[in-house]
Protein backbone atom coordinates (compact mmCIF):
# COMPACT_ATOMS: atom_id res chain seq x y z
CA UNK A 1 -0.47 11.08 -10.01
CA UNK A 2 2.71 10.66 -7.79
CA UNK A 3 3.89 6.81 -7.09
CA UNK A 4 5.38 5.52 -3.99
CA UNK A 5 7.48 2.67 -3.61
CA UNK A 6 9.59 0.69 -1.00
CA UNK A 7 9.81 -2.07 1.23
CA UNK A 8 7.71 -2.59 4.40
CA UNK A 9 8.55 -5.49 7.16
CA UNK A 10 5.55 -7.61 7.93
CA UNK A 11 4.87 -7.30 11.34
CA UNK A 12 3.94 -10.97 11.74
CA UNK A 13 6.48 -12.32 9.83
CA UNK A 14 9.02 -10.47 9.79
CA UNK A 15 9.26 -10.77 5.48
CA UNK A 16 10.39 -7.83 3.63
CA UNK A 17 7.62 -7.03 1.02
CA UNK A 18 7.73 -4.46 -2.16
CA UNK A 19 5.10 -2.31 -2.34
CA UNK A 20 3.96 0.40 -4.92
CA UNK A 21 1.45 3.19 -4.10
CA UNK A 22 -0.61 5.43 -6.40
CA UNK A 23 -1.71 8.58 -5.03
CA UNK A 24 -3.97 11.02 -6.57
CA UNK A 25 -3.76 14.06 -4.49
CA UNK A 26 -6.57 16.78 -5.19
CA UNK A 27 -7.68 19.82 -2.65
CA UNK A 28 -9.33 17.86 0.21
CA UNK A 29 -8.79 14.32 -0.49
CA UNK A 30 -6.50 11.79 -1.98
CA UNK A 31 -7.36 8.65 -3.67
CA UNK A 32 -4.99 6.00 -3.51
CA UNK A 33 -4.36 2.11 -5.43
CA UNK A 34 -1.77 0.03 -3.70
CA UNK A 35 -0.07 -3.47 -5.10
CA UNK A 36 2.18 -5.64 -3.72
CA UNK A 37 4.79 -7.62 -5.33
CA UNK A 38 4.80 -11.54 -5.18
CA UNK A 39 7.23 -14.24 -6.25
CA UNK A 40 7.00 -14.97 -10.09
CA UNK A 41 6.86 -10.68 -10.59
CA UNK A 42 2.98 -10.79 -10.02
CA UNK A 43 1.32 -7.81 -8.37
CA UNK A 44 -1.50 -8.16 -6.22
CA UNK A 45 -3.83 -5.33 -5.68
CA UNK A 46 -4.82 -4.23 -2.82
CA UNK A 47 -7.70 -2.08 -1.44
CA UNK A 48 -7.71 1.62 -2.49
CA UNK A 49 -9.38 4.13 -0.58
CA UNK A 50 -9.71 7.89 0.12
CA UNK A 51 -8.18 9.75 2.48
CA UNK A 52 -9.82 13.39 3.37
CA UNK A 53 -8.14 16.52 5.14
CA UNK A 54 -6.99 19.47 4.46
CA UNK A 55 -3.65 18.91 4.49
CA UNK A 56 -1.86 17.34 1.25
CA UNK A 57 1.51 16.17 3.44
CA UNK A 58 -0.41 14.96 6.21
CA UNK A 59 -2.56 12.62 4.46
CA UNK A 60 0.56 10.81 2.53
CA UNK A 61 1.14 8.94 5.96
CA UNK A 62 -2.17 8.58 6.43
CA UNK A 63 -2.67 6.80 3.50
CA UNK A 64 1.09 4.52 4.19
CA UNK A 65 -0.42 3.21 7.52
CA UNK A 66 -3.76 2.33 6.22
CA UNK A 67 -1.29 0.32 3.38
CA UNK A 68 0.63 -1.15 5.70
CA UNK A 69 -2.28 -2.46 7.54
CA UNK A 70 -3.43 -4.51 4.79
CA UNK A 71 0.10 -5.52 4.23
CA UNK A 72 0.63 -6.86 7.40
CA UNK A 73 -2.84 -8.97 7.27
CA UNK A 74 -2.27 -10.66 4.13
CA UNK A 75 -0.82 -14.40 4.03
CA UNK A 76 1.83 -14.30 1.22
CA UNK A 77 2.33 -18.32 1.30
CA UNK A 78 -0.97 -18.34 0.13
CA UNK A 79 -1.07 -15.80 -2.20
CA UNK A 80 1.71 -17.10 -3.66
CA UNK A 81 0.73 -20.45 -4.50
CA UNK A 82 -1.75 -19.10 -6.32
């Protein structure tokens, strides 16, 4: 299991948000968890997936984009009045 994290700019509003990114590489495919951080020190999860190839290093930003996607859907106002 290898763990990304860092900071990603939401394209629509421009908010810098900490993410964390679980990757479990294997042969062909890696399975990934993603969570963002919210105010209070609350993670949200996000969707995981799979990404296939066979490739290990070319699926990392495969997986990233598909992360920052979701990321850059999500409304964090409401999430965090949650």
């Amino acid at each position: 299991m290898v763990t990304i994290d860092g900071e990603h700019v939401q394209a629509v509003t421009g908010k810098l948000i900490t993410y964390k990114v679980d990757l479990d590489p294997g042969p062909e495919s890696t399975y990934y968890t993603a969570r963002v951080l919210l105010s209070g020190a609350t993670w949200h999860e996000l969707e995981g997936g799979t990404v296939t190839g066979p490739e290990q290093n070319a699926r990392t930003p495969q997986v990233l984009q598909a992360v920052f996607a979701q990321i850059d859907r999500l409304d964090f106002d409401a999430l965090n009045r949650v």
